[in-house]
PDB file of N, CA and C in Angstrom:
ATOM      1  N   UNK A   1      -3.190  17.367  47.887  1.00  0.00           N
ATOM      2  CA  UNK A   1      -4.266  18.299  48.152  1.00  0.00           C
ATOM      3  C   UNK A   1      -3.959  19.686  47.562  1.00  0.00           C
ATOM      4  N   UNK A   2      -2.589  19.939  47.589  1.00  0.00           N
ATOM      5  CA  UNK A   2      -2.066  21.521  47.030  1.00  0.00           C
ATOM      6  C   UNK A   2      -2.584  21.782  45.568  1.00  0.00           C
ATOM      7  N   UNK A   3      -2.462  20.713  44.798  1.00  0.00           N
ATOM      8  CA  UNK A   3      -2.673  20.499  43.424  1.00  0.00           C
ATOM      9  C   UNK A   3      -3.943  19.619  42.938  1.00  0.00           C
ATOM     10  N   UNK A   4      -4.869  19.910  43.706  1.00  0.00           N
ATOM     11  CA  UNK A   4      -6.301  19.017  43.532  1.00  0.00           C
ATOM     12  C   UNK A   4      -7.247  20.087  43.534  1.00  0.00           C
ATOM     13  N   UNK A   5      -8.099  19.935  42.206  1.00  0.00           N
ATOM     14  CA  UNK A   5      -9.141  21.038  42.563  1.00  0.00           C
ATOM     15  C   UNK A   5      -9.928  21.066  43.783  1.00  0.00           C
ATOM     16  N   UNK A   6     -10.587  22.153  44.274  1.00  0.00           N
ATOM     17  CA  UNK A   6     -10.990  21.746  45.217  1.00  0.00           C
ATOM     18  C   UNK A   6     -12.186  23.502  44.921  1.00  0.00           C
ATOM     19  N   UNK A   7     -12.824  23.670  43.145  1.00  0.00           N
ATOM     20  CA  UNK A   7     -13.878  24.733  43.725  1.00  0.00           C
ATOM     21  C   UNK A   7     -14.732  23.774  43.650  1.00  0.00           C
ATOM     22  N   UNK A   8     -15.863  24.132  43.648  1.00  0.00           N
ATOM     23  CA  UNK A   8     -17.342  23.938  43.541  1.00  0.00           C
ATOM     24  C   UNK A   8     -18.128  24.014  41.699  1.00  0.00           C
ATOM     25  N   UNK A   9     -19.034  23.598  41.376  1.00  0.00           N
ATOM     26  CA  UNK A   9     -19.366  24.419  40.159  1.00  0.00           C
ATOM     27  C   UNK A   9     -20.190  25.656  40.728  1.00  0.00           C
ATOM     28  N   UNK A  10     -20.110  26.129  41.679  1.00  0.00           N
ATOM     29  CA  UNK A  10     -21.004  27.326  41.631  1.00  0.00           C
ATOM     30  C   UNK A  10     -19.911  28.364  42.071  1.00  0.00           C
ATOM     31  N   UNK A  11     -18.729  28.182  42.476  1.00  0.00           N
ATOM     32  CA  UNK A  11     -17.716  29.530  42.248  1.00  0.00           C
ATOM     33  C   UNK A  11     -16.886  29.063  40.889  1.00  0.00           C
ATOM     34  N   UNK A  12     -17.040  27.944  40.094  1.00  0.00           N
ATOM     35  CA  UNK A  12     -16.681  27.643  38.361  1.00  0.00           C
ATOM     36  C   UNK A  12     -17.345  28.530  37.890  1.00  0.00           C
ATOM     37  N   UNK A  13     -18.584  28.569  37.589  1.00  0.00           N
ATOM     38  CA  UNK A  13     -19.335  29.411  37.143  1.00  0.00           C
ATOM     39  C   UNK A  13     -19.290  31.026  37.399  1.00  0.00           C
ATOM     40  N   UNK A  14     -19.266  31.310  38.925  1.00  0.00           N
ATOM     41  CA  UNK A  14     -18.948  32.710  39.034  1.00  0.00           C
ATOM     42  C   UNK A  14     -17.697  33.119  38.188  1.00  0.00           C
ATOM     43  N   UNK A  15     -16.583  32.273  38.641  1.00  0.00           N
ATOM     44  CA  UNK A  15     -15.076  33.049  37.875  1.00  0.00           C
ATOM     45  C   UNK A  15     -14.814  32.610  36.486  1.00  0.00           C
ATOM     46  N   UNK A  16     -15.794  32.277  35.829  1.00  0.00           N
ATOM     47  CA  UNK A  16     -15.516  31.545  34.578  1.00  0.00           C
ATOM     48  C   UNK A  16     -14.218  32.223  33.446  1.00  0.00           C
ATOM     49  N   UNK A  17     -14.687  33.674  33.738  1.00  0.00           N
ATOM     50  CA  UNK A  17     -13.712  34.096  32.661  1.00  0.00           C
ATOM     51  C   UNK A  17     -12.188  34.500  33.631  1.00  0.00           C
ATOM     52  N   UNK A  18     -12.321  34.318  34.333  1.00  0.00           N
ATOM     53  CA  UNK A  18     -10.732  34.466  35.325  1.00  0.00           C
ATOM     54  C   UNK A  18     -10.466  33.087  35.292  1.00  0.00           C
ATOM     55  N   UNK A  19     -11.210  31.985  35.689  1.00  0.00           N
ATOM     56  CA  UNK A  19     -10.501  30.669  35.469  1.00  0.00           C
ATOM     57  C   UNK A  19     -10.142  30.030  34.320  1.00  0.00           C
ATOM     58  N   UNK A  20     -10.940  30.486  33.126  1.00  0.00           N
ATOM     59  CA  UNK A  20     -10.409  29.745  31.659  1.00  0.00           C
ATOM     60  C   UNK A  20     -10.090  28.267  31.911  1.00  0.00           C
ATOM     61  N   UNK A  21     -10.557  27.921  32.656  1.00  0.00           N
ATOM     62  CA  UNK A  21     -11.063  26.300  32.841  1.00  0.00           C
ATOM     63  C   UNK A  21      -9.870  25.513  33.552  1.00  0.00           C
ATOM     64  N   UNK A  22      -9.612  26.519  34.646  1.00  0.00           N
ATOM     65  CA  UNK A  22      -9.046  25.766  36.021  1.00  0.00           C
ATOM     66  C   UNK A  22      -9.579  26.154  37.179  1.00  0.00           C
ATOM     67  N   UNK A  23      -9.500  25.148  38.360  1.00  0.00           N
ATOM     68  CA  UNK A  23     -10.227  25.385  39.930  1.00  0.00           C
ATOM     69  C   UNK A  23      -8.359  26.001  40.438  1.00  0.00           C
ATOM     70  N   UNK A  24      -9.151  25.708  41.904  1.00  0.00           N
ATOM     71  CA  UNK A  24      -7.950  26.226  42.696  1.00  0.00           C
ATOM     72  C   UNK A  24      -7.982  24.985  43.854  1.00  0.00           C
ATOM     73  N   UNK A  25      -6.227  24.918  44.068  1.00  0.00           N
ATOM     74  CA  UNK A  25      -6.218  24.141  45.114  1.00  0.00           C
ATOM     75  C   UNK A  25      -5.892  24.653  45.960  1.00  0.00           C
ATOM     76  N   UNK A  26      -4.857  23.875  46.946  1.00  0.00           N
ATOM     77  CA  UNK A  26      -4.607  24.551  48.211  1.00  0.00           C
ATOM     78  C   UNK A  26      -3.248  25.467  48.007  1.00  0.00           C
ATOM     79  N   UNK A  27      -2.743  25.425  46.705  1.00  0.00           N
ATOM     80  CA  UNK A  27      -1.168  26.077  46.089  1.00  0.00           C
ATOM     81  C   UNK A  27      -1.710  27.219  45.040  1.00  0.00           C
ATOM     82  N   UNK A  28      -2.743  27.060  44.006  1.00  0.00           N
ATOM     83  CA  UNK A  28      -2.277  27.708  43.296  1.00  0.00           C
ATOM     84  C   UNK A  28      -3.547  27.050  42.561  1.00  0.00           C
ATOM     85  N   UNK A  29      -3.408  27.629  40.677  1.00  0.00           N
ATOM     86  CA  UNK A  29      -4.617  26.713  39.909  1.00  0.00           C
ATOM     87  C   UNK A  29      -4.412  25.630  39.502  1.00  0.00           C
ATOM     88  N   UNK A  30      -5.413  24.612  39.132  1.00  0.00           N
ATOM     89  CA  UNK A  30      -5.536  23.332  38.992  1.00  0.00           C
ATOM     90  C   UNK A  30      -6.422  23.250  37.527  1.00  0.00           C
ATOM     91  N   UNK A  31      -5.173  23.013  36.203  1.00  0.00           N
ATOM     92  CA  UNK A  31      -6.279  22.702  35.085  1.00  0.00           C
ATOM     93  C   UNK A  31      -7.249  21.775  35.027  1.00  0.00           C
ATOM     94  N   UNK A  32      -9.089  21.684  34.664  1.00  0.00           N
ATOM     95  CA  UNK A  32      -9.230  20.995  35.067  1.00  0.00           C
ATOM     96  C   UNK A  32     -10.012  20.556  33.617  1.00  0.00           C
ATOM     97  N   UNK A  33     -10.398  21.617  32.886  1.00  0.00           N
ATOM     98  CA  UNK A  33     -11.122  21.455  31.144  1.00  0.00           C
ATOM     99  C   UNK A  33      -9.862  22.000  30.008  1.00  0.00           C
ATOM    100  N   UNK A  34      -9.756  21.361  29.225  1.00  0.00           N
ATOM    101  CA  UNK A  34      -9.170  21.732  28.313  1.00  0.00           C
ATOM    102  C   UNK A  34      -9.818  22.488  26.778  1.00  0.00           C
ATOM    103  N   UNK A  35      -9.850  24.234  27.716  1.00  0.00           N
ATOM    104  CA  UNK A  35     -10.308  25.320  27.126  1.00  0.00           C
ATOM    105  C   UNK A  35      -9.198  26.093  25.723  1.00  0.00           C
ATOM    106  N   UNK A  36      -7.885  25.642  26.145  1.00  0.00           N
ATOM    107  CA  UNK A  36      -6.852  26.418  25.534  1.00  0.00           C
ATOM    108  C   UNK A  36      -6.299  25.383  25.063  1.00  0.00           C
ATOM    109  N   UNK A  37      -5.157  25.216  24.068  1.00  0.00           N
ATOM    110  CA  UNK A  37      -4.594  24.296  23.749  1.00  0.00           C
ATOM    111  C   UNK A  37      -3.364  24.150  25.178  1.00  0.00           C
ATOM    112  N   UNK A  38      -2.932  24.569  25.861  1.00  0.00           N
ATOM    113  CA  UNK A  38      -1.989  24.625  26.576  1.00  0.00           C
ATOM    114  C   UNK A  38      -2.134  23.912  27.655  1.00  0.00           C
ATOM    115  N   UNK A  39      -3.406  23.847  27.986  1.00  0.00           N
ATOM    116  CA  UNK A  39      -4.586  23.511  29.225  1.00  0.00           C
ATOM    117  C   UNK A  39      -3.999  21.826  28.973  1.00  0.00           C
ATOM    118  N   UNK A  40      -3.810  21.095  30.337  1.00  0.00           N
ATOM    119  CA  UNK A  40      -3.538  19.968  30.286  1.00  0.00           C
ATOM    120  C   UNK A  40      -3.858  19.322  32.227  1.00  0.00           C
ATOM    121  N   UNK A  41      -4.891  17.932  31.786  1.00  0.00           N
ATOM    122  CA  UNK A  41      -5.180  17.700  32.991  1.00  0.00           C
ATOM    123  C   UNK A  41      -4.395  17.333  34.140  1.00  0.00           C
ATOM    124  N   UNK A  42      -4.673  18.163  35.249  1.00  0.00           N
ATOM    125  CA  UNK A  42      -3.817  18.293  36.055  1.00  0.00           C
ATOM    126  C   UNK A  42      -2.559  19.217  36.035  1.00  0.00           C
ATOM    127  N   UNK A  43      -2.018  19.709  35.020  1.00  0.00           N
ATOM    128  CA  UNK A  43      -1.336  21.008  35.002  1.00  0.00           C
ATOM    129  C   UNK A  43      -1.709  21.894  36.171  1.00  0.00           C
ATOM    130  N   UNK A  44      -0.352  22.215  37.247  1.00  0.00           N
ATOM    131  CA  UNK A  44      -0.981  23.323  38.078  1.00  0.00           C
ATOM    132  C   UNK A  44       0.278  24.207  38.151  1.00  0.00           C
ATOM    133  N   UNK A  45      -0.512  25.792  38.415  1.00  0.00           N
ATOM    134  CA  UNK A  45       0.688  27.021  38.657  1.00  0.00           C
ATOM    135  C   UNK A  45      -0.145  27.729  39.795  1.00  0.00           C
ATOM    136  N   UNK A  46       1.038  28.800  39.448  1.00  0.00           N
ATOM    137  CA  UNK A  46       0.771  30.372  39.972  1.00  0.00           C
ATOM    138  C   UNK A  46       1.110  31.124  39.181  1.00  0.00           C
ATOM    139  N   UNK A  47       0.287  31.821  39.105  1.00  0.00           N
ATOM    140  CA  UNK A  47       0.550  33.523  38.265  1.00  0.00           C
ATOM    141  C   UNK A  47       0.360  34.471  39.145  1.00  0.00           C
ATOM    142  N   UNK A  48       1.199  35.748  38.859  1.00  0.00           N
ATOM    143  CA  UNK A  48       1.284  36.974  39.911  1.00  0.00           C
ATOM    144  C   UNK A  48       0.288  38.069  38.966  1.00  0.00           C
ATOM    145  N   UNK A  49       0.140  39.091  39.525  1.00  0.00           N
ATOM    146  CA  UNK A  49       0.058  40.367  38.713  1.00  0.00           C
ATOM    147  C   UNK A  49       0.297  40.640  37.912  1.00  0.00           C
ATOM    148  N   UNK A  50       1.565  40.426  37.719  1.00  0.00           N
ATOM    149  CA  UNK A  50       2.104  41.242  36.539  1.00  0.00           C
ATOM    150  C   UNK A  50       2.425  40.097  35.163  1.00  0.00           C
ATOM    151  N   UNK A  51       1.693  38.949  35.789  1.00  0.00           N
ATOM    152  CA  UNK A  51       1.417  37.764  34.956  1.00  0.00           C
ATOM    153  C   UNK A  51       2.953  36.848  34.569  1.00  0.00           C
ATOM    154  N   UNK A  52       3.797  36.911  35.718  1.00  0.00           N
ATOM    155  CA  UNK A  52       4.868  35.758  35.869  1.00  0.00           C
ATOM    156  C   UNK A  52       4.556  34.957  36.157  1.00  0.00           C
ATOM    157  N   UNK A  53       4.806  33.758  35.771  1.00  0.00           N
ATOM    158  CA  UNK A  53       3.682  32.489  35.994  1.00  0.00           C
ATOM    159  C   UNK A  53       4.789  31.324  35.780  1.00  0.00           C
ATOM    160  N   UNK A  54       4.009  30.202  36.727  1.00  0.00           N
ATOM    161  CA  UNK A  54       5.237  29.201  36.606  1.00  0.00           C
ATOM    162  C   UNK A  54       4.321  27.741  36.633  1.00  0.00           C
ATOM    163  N   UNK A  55       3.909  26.877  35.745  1.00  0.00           N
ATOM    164  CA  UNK A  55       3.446  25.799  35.366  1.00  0.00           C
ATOM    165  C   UNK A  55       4.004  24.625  35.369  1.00  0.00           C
ATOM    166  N   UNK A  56       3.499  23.321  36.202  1.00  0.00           N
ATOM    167  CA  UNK A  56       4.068  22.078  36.114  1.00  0.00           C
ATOM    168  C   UNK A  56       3.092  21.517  35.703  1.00  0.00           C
ATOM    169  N   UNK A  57       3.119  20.131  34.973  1.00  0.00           N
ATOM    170  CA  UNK A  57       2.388  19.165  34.400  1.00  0.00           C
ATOM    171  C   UNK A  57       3.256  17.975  34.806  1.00  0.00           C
ATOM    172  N   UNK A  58       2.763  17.442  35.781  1.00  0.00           N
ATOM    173  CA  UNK A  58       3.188  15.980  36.644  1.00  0.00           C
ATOM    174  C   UNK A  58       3.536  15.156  35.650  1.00  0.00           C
ATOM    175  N   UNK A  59       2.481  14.634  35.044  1.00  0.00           N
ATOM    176  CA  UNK A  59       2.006  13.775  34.167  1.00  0.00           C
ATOM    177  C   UNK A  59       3.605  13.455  33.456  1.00  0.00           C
ATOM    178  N   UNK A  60       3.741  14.848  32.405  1.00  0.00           N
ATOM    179  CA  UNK A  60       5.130  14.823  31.841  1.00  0.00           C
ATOM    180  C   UNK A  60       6.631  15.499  32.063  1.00  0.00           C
ATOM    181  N   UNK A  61       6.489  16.013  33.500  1.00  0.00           N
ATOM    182  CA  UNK A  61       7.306  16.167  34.093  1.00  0.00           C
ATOM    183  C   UNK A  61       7.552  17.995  33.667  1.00  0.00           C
ATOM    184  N   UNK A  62       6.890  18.330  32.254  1.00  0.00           N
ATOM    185  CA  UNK A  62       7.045  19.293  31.994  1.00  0.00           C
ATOM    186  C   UNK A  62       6.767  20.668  32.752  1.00  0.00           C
ATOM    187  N   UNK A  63       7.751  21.997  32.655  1.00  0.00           N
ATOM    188  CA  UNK A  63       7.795  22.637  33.649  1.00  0.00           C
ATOM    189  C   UNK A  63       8.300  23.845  32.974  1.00  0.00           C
ATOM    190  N   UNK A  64       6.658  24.584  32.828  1.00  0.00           N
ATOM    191  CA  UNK A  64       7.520  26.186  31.899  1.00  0.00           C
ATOM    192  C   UNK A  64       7.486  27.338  33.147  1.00  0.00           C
ATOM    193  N   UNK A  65       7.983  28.286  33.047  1.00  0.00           N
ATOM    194  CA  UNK A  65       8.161  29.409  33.264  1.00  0.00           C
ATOM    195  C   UNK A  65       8.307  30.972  32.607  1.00  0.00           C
ATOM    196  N   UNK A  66       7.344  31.907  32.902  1.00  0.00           N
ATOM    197  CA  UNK A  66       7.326  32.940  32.128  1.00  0.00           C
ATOM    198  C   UNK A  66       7.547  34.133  33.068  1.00  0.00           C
ATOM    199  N   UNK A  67       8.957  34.705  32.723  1.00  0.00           N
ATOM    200  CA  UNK A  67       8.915  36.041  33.590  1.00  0.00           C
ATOM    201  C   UNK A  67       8.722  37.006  33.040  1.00  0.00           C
ATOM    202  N   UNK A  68       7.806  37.607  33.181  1.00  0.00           N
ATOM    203  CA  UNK A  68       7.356  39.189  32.411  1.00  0.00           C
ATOM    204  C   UNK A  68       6.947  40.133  33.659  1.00  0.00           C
ATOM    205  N   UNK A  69       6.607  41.584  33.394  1.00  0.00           N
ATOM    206  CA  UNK A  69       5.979  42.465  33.220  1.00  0.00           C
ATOM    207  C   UNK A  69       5.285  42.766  33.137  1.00  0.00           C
ATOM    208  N   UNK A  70       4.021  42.344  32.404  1.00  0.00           N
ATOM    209  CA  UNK A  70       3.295  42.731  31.704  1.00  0.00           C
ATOM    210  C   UNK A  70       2.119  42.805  32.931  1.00  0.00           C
ATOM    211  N   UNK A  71       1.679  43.931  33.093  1.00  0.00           N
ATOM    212  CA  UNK A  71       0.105  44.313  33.941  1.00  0.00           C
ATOM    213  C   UNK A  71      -0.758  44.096  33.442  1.00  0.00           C
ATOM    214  N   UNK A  72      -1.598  42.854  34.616  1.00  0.00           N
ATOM    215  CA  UNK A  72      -2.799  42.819  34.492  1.00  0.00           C
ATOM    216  C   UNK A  72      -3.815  43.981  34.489  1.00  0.00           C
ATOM    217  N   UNK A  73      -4.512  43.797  33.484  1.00  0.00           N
ATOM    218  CA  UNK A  73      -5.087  44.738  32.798  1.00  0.00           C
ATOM    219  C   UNK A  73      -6.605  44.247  32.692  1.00  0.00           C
ATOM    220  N   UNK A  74      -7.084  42.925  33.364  1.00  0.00           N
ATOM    221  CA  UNK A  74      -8.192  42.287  33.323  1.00  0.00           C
ATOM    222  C   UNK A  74      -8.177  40.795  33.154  1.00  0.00           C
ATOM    223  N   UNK A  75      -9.361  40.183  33.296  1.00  0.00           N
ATOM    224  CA  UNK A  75      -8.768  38.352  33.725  1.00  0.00           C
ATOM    225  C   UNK A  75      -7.769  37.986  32.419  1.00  0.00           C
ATOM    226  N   UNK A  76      -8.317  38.243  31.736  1.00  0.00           N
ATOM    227  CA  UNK A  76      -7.732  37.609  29.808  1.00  0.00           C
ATOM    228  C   UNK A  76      -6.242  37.800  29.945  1.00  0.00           C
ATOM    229  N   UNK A  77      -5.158  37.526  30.043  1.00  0.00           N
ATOM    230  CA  UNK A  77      -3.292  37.973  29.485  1.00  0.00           C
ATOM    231  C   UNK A  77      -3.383  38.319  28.373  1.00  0.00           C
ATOM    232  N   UNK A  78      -2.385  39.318  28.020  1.00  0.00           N
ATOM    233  CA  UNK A  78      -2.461  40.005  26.598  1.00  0.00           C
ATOM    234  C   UNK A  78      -1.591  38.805  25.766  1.00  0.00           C
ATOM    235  N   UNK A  79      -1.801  39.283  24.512  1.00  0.00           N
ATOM    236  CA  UNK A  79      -1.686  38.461  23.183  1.00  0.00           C
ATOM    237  C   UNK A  79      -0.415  37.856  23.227  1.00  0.00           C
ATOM    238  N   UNK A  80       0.515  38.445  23.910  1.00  0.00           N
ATOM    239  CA  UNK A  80       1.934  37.820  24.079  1.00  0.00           C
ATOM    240  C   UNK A  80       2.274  37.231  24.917  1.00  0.00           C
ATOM    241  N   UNK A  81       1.511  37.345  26.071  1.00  0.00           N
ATOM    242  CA  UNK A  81       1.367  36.136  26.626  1.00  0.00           C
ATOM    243  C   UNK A  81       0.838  34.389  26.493  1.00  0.00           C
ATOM    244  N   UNK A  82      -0.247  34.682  26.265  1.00  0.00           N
ATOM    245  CA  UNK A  82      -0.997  33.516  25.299  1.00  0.00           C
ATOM    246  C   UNK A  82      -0.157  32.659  24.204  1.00  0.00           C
ATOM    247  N   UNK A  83       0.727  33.667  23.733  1.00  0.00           N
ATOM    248  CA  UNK A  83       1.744  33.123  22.528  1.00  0.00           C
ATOM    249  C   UNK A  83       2.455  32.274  23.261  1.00  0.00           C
ATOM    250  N   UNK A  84       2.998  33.166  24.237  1.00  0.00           N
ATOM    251  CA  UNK A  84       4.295  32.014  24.955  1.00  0.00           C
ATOM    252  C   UNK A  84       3.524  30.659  25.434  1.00  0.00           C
ATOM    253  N   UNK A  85       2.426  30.658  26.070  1.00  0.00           N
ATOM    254  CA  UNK A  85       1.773  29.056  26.410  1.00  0.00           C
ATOM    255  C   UNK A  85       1.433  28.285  25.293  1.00  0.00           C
ATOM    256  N   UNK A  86       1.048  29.233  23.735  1.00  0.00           N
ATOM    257  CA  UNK A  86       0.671  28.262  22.916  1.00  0.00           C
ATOM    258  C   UNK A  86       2.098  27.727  22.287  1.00  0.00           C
ATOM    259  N   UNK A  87       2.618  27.981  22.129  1.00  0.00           N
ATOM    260  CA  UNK A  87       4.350  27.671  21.775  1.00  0.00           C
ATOM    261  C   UNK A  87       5.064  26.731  22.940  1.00  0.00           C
ATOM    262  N   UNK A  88       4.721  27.095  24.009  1.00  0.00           N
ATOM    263  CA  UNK A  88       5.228  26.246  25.282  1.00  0.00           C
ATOM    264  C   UNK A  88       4.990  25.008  25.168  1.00  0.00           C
ATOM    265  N   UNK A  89       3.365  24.901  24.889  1.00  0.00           N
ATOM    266  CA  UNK A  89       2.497  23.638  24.639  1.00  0.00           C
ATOM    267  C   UNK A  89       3.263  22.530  23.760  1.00  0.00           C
ATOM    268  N   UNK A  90       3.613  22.899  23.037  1.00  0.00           N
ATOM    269  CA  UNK A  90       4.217  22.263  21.669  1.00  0.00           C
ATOM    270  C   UNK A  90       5.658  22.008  21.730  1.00  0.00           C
ATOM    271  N   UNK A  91       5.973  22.280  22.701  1.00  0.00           N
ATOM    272  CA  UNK A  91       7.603  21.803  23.075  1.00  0.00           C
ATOM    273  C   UNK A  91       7.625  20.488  23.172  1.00  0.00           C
TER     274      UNK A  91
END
C-alpha cells in the first residue's frame, strides 16, 4: 500500500506539473507514466526540499540516491539534477 498509487485523476490533473507523472502512496511517490526517461513503472521515492531524493525500482532491484543542496526553487529540479536521473537511468 506504501508504494501503490493511490491519487485520483482529478488531483493528477491538479498537480500535473509537480507530479511529472507520478501519484502518491502511503510513503512517498509512485511512478506511474513514463514522462522522463528515468520514470519506470512502479519506481517509488522521496524527495526533500532541497531535492535529496532516494529512488527504488522493485522490479530491478535498482536503488539510486542523490544528496544535494540544491533549493527548490519551483516544481521542475534544476538542470543538474535531471542530469543525475538521466545518467542514473542508464546504469
Amino acid at each position: 500500500m506504501m508504494t501503490t498509487d493511490h491519487t485520483n485523476p482529478a488531483q493528477c490533473d491538479i498537480g500535473q506539473l509537480f507530479l511529472e507523472g507520478r501519484g502518491w502512496g502511503f510513503g512517498g511517490s509512485v511512478d506511474i507514466e513514463p514522462t522522463n526517461p528515468w520514470n519506470a513503472a512502479g519506481r517509488y521515492c522521496w524527495v526533500g526540499g532541497t531535492r535529496t531524493a532516494a529512488y527504488v525500482i522493485p522490479a530491478t532491484g535498482a536503488v539510486t540516491i542523490l544528496l544535494t543542496q540544491v533549493a527548490a526553487m519551483g516544481p521542475v529540479p534544476a538542470p543538474v539534477i535531471r542530469e543525475f536521473w538521466w545518467y542514473a537511468a542508464d546504469a
